[in-house]
PDB file of N, CA and C in Angstrom:
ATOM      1  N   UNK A   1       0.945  15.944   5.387  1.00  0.00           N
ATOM      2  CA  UNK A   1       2.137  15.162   5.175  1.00  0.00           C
ATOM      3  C   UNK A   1       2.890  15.758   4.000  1.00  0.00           C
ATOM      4  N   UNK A   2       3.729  15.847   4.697  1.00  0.00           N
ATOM      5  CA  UNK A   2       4.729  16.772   2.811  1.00  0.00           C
ATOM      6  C   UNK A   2       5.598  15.578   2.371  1.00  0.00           C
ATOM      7  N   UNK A   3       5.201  15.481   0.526  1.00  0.00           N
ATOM      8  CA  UNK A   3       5.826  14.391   0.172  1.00  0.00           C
ATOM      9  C   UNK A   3       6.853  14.772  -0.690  1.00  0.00           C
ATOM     10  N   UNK A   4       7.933  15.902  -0.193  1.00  0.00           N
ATOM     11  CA  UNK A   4       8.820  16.119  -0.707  1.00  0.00           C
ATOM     12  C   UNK A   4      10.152  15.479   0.261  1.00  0.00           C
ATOM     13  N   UNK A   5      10.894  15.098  -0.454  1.00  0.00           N
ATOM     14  CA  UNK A   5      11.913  14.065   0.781  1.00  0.00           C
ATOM     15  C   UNK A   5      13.067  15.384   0.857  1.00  0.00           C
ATOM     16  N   UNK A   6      13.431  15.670   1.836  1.00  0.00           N
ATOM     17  CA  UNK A   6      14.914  16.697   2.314  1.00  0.00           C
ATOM     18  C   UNK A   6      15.687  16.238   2.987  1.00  0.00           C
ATOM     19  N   UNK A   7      16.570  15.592   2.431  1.00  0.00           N
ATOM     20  CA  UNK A   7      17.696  14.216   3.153  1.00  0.00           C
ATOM     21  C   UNK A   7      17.471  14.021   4.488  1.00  0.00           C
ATOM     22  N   UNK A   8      16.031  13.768   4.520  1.00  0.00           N
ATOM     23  CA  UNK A   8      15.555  13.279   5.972  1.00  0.00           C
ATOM     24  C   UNK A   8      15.704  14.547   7.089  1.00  0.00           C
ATOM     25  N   UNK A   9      15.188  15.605   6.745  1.00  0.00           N
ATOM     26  CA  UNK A   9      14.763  16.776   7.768  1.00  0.00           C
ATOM     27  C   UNK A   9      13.461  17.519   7.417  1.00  0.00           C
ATOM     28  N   UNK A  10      12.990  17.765   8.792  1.00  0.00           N
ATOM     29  CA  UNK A  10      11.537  18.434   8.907  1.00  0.00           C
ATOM     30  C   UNK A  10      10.798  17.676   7.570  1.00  0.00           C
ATOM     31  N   UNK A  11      10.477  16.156   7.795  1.00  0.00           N
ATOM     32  CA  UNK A  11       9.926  15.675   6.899  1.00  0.00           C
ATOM     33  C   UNK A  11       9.090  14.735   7.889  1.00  0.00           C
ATOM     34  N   UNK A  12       7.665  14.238   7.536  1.00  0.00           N
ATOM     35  CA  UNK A  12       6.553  13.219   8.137  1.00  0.00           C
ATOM     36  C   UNK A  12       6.059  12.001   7.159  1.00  0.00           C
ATOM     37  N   UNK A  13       6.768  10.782   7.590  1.00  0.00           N
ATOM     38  CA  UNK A  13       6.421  10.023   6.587  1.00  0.00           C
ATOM     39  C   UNK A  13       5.337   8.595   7.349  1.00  0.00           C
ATOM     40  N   UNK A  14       4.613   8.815   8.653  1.00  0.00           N
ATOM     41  CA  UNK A  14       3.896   8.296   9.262  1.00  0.00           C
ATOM     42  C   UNK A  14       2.586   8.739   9.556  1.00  0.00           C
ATOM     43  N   UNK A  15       1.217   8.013   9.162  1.00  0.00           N
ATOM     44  CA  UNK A  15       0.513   8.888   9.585  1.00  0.00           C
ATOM     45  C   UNK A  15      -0.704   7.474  10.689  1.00  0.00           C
ATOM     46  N   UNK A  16      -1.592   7.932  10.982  1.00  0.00           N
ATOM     47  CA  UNK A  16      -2.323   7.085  11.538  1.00  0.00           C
ATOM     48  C   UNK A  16      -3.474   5.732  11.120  1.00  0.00           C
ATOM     49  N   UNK A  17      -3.360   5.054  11.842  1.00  0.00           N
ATOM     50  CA  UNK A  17      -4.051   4.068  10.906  1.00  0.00           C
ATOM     51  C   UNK A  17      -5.635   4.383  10.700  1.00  0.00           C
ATOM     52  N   UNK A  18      -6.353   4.265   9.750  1.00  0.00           N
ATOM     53  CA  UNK A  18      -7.592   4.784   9.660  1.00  0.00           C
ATOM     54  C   UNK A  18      -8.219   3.062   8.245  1.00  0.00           C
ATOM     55  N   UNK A  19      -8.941   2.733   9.119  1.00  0.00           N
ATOM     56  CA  UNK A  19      -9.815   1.695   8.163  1.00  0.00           C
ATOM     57  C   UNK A  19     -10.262   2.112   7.059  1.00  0.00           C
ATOM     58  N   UNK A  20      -9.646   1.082   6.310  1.00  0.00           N
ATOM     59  CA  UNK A  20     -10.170   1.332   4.822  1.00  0.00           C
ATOM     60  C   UNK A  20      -8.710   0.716   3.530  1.00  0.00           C
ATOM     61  N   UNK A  21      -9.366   0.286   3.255  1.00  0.00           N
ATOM     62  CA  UNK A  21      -8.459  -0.346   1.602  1.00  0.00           C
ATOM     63  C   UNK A  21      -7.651   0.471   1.309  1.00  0.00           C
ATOM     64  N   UNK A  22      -6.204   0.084   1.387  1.00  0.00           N
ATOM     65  CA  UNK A  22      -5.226   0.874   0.788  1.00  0.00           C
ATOM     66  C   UNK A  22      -4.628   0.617  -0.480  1.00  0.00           C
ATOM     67  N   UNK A  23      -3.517   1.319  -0.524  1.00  0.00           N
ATOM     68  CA  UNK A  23      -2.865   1.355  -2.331  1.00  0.00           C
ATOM     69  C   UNK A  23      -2.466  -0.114  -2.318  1.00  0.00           C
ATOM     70  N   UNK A  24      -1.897  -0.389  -1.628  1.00  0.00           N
ATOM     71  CA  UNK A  24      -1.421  -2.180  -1.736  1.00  0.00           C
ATOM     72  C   UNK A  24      -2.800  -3.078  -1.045  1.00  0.00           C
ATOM     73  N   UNK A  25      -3.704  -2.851  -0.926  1.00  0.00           N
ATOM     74  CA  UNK A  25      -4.977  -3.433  -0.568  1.00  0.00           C
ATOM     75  C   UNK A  25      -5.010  -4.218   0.945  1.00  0.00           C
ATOM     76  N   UNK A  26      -4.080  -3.318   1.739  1.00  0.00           N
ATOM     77  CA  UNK A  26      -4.181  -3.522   3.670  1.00  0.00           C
ATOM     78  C   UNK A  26      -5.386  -3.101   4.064  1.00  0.00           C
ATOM     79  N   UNK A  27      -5.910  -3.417   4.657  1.00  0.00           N
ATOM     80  CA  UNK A  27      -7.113  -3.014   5.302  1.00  0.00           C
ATOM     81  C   UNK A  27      -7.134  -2.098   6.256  1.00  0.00           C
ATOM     82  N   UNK A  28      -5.880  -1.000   6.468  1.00  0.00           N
ATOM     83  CA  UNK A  28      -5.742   0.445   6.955  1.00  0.00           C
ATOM     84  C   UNK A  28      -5.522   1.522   5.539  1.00  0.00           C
ATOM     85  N   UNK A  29      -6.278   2.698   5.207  1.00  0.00           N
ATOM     86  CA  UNK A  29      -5.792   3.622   4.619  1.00  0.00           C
ATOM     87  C   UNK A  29      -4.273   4.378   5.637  1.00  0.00           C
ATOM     88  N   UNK A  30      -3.600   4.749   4.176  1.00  0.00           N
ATOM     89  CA  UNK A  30      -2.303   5.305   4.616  1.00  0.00           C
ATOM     90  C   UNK A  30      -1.577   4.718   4.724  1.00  0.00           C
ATOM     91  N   UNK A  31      -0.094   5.221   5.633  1.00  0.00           N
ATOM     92  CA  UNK A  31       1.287   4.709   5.528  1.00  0.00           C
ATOM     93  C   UNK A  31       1.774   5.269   3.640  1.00  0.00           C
ATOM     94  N   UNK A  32       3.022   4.555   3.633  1.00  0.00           N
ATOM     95  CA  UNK A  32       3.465   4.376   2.250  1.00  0.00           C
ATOM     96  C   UNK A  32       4.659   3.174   2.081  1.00  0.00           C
ATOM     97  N   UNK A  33       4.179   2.949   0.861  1.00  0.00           N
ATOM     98  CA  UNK A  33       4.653   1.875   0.448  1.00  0.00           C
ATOM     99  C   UNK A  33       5.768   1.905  -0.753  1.00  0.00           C
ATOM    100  N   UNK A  34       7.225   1.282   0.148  1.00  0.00           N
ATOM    101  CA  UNK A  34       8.753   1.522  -0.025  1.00  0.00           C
ATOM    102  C   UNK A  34       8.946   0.276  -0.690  1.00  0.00           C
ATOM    103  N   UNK A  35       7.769   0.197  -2.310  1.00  0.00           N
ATOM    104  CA  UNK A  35       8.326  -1.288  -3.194  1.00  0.00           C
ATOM    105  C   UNK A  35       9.457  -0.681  -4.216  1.00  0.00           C
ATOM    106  N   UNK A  36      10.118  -1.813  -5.074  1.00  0.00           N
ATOM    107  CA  UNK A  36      11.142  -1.563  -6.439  1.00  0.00           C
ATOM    108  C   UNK A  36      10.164  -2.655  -7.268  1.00  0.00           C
ATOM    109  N   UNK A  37      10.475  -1.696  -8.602  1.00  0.00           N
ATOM    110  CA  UNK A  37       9.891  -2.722  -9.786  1.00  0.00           C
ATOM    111  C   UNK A  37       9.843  -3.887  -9.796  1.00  0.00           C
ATOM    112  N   UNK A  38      11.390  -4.350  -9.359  1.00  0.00           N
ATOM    113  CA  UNK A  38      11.659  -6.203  -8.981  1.00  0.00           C
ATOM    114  C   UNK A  38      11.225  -6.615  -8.557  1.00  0.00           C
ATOM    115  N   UNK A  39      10.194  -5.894  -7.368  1.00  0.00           N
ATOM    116  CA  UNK A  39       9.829  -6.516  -6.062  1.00  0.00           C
ATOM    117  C   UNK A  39      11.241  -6.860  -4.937  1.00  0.00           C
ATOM    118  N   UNK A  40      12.013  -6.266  -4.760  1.00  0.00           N
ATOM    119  CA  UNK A  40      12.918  -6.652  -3.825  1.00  0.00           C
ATOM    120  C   UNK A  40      12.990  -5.632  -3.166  1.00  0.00           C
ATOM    121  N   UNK A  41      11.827  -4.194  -3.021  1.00  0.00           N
ATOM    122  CA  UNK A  41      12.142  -3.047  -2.330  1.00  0.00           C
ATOM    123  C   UNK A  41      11.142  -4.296  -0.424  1.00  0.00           C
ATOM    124  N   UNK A  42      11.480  -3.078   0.369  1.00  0.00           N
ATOM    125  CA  UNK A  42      11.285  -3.214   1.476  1.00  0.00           C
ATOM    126  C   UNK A  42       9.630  -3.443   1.817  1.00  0.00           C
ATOM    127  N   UNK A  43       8.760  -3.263   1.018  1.00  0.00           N
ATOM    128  CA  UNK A  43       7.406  -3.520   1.262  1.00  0.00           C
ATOM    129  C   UNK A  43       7.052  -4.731   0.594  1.00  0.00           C
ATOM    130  N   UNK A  44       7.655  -4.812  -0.439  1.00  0.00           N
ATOM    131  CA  UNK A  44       7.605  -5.961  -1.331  1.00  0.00           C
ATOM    132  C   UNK A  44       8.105  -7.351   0.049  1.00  0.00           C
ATOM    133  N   UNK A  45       8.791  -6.829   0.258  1.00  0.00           N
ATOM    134  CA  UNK A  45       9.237  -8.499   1.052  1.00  0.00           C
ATOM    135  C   UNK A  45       9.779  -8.374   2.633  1.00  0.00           C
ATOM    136  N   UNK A  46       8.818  -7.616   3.219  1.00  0.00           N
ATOM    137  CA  UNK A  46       8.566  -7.318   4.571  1.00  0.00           C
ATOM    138  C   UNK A  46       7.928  -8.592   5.786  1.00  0.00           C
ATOM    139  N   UNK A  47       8.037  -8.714   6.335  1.00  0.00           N
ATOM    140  CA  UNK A  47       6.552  -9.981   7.202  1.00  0.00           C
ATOM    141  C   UNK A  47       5.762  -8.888   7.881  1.00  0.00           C
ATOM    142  N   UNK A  48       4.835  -9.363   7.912  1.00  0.00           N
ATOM    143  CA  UNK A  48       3.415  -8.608   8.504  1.00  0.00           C
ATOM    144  C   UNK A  48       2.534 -10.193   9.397  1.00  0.00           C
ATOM    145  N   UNK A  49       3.369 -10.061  10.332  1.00  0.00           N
ATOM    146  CA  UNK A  49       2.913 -11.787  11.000  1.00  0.00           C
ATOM    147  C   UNK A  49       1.151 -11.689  11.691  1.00  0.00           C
ATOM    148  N   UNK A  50       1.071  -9.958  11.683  1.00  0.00           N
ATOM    149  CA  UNK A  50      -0.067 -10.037  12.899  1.00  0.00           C
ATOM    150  C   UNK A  50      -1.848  -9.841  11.568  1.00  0.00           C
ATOM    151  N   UNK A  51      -0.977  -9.646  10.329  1.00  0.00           N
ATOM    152  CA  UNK A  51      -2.341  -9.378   9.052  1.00  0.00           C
ATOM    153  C   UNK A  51      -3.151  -8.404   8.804  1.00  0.00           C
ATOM    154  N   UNK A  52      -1.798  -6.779   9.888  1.00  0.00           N
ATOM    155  CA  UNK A  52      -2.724  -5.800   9.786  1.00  0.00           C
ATOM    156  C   UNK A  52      -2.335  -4.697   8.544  1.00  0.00           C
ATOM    157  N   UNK A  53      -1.485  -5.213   7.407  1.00  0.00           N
ATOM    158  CA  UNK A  53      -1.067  -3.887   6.583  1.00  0.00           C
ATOM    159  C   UNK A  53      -0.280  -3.856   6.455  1.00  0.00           C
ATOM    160  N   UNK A  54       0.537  -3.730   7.474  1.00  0.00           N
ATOM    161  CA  UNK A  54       1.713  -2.959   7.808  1.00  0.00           C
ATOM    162  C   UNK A  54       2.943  -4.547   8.141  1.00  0.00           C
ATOM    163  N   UNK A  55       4.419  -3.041   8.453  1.00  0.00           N
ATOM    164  CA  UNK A  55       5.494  -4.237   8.138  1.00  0.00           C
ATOM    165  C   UNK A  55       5.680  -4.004   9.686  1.00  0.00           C
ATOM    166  N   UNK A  56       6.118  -5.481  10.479  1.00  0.00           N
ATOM    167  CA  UNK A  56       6.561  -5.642  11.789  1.00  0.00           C
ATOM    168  C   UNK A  56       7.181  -4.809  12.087  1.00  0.00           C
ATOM    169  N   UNK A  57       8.350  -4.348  11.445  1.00  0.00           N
ATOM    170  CA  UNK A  57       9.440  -3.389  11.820  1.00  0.00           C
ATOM    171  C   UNK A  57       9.306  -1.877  11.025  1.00  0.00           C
ATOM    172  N   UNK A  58       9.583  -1.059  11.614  1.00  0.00           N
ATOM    173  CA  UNK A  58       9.781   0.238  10.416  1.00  0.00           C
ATOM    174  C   UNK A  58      10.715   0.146   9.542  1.00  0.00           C
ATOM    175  N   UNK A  59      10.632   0.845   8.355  1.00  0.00           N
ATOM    176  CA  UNK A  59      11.313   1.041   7.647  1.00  0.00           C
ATOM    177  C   UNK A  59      12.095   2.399   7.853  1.00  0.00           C
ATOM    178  N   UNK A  60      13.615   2.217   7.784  1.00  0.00           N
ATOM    179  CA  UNK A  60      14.431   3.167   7.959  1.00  0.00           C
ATOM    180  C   UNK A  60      15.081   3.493   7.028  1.00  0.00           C
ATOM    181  N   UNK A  61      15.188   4.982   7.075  1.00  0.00           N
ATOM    182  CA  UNK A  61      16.081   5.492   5.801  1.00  0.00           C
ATOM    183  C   UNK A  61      17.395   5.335   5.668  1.00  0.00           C
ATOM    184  N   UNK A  62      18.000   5.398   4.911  1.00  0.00           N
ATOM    185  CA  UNK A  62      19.237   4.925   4.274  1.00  0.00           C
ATOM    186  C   UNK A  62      19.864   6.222   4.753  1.00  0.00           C
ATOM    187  N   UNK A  63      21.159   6.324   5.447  1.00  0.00           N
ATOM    188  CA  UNK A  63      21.804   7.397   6.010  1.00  0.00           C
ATOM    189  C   UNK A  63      21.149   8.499   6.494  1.00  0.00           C
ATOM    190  N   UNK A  64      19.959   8.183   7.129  1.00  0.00           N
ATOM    191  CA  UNK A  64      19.037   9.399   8.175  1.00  0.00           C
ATOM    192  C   UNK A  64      19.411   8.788   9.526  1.00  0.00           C
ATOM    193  N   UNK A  65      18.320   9.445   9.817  1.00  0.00           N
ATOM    194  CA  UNK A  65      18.259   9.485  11.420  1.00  0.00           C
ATOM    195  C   UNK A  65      16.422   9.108  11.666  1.00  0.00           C
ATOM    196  N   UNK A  66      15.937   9.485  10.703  1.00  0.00           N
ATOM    197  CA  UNK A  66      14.240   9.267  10.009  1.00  0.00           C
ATOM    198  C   UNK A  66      14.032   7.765   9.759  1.00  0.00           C
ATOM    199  N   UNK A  67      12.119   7.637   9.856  1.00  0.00           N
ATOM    200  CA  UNK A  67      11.683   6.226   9.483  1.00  0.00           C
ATOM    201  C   UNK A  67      10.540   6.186   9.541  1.00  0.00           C
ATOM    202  N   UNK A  68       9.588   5.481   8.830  1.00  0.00           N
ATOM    203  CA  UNK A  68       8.114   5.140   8.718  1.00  0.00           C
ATOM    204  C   UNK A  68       7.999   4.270   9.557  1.00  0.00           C
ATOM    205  N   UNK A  69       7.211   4.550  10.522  1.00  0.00           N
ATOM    206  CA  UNK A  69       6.829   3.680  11.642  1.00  0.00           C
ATOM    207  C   UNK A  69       5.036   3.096  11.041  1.00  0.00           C
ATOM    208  N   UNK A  70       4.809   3.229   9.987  1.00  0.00           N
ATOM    209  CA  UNK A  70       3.410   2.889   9.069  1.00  0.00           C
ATOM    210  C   UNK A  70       3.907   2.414   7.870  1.00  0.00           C
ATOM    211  N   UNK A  71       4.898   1.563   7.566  1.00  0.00           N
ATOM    212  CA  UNK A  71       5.342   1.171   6.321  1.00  0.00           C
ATOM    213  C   UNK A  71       4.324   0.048   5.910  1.00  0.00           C
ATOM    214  N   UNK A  72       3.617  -0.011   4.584  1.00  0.00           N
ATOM    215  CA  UNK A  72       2.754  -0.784   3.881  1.00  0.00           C
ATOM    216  C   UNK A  72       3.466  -2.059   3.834  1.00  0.00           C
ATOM    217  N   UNK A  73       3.281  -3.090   3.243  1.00  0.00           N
ATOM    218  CA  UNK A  73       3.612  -4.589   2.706  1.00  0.00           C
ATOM    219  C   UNK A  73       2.566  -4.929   1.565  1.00  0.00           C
ATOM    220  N   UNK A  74       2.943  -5.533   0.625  1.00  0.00           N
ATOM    221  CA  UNK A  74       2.739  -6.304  -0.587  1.00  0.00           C
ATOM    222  C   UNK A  74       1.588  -6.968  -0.359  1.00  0.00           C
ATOM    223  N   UNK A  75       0.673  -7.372  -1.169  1.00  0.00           N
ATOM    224  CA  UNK A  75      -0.322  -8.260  -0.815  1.00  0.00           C
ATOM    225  C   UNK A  75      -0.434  -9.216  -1.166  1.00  0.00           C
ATOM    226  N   UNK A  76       0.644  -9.217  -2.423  1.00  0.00           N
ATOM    227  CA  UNK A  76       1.092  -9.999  -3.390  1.00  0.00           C
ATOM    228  C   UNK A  76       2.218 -11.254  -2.192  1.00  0.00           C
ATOM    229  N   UNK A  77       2.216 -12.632  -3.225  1.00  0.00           N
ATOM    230  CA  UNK A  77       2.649 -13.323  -2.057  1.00  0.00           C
ATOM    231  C   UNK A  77       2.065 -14.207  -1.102  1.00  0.00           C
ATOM    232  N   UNK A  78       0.724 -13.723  -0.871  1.00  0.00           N
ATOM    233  CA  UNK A  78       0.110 -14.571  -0.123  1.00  0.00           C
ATOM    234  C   UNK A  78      -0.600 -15.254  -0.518  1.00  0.00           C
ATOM    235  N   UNK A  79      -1.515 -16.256  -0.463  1.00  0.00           N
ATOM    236  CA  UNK A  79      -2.687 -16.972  -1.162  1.00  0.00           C
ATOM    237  C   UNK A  79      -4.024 -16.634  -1.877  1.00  0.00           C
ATOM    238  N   UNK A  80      -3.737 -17.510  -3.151  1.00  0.00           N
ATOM    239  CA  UNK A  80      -4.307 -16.345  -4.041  1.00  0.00           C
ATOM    240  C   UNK A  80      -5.854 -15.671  -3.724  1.00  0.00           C
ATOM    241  N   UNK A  81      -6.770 -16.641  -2.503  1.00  0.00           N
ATOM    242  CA  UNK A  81      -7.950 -16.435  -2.037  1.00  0.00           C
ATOM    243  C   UNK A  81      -7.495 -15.338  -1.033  1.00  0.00           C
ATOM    244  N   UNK A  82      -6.525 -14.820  -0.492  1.00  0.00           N
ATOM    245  CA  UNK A  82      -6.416 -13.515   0.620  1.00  0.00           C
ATOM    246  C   UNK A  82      -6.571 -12.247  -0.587  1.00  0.00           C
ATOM    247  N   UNK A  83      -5.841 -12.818  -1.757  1.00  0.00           N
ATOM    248  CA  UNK A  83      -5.158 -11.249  -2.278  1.00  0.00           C
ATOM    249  C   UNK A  83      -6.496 -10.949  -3.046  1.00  0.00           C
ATOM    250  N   UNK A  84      -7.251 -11.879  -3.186  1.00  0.00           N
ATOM    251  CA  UNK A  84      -8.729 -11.542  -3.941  1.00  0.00           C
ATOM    252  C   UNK A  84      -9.042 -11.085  -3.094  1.00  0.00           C
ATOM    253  N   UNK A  85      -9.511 -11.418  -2.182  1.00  0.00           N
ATOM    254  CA  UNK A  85     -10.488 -10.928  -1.125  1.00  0.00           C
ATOM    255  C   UNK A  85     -10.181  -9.191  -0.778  1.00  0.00           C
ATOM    256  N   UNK A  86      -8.733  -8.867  -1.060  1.00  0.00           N
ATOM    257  CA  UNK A  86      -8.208  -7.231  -0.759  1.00  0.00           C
ATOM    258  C   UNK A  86      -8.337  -6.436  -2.008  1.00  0.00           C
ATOM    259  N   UNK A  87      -8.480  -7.246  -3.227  1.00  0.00           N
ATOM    260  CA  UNK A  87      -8.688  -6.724  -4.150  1.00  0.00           C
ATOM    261  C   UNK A  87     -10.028  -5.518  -4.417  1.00  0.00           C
ATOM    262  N   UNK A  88     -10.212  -4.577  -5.075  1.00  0.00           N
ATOM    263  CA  UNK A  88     -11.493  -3.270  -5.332  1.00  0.00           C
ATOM    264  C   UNK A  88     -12.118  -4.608  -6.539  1.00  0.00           C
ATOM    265  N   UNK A  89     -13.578  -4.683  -6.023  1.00  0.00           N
ATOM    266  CA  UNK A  89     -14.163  -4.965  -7.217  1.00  0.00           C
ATOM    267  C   UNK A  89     -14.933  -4.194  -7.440  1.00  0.00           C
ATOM    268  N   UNK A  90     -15.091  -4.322  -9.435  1.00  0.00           N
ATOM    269  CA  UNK A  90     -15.473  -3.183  -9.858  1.00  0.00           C
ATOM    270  C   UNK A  90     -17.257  -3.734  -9.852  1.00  0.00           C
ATOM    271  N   UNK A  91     -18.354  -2.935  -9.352  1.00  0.00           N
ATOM    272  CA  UNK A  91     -19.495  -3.240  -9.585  1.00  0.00           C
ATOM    273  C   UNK A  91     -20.740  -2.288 -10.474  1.00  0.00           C
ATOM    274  N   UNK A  92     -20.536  -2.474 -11.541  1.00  0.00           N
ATOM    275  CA  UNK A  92     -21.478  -1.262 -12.175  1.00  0.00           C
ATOM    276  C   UNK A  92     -22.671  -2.279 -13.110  1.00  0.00           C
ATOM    277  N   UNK A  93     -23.512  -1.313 -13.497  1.00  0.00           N
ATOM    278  CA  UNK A  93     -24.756  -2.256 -14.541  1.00  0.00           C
ATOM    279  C   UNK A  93     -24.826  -1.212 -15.496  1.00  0.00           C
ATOM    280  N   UNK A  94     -25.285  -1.754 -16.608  1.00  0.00           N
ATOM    281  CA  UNK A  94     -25.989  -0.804 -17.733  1.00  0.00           C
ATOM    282  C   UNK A  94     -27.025  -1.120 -18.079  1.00  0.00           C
ATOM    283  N   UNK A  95     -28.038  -0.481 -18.991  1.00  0.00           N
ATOM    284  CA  UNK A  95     -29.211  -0.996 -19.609  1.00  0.00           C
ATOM    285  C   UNK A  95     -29.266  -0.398 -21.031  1.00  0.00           C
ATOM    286  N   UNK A  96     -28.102   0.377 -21.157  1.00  0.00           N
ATOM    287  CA  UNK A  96     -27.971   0.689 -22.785  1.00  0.00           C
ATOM    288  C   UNK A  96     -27.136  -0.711 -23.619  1.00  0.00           C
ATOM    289  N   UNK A  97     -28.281  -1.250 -24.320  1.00  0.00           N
ATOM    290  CA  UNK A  97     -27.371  -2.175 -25.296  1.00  0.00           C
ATOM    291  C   UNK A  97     -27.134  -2.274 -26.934  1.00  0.00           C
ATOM    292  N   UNK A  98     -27.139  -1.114 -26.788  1.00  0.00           N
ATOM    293  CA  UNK A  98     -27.212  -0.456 -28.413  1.00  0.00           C
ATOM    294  C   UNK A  98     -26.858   0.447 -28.290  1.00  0.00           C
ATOM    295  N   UNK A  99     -25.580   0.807 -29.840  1.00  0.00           N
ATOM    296  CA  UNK A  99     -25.623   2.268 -30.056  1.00  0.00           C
ATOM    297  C   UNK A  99     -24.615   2.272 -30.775  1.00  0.00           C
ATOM    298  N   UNK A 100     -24.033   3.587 -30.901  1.00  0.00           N
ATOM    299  CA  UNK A 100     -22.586   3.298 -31.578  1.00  0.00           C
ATOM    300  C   UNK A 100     -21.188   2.346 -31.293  1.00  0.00           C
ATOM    301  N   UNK A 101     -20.538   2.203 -32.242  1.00  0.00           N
ATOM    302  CA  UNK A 101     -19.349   0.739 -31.769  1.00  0.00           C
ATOM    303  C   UNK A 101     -18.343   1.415 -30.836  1.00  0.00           C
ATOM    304  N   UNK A 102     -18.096   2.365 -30.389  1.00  0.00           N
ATOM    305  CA  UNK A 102     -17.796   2.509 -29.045  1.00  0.00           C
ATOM    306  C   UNK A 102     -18.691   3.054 -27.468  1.00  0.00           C
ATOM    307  N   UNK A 103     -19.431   2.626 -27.832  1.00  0.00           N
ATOM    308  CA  UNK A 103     -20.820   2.004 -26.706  1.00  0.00           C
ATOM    309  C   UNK A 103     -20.167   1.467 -25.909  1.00  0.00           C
TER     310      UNK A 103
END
């Protein structure tokens, strides 16, 4: 996938769905995700009615002819027991409990 954008020529911004936790925490790896800081970009406030990742509709580029037919959605938004549940938890142990103060 080349992630250099060329006003929408010989460019691939779709790829296949493959299981697994993504950057916005969908339960497909891949696609990409078209948020703004505000949250008012197109992933940010997409519907995803069917709960697989992804946005109902593609996202289309702004004066192309191009579009992500794998556009991500927000995870943010929904109830706060879904967005835990998509969340990475971190699971590690130690058994060093001593040592220097940045130990």
């Amino acid at each position: 996938m080349n992630g250099e954008i060329k006003n929408g020529t010989g460019n691939e911004y779709s790829t296949a769905k493959t299981a697994g936790t993504n950057i916005a925490g969908g339960p497909y790896i891949g696609g990409n995700f078209w948020g703004k800081p505000d949250g008012t970009g197109f992933s940010d406030t997409a519907t995803d009615a069917d709960g697989d990742g992804t946005a109902d509709i593609a996202y289309v580029f702004e004066k192309s002819t191009y579009a992500d037919s794998f556009p991500l959605v927000s995870t943010t938004g929904k109830s706060t027991e879904e967005s835990v549940a998509l969340l990475p938890e971190a699971k590690f142990e130690s058994n060093n409990t001593g040592g220097p103060a940045l130990l």
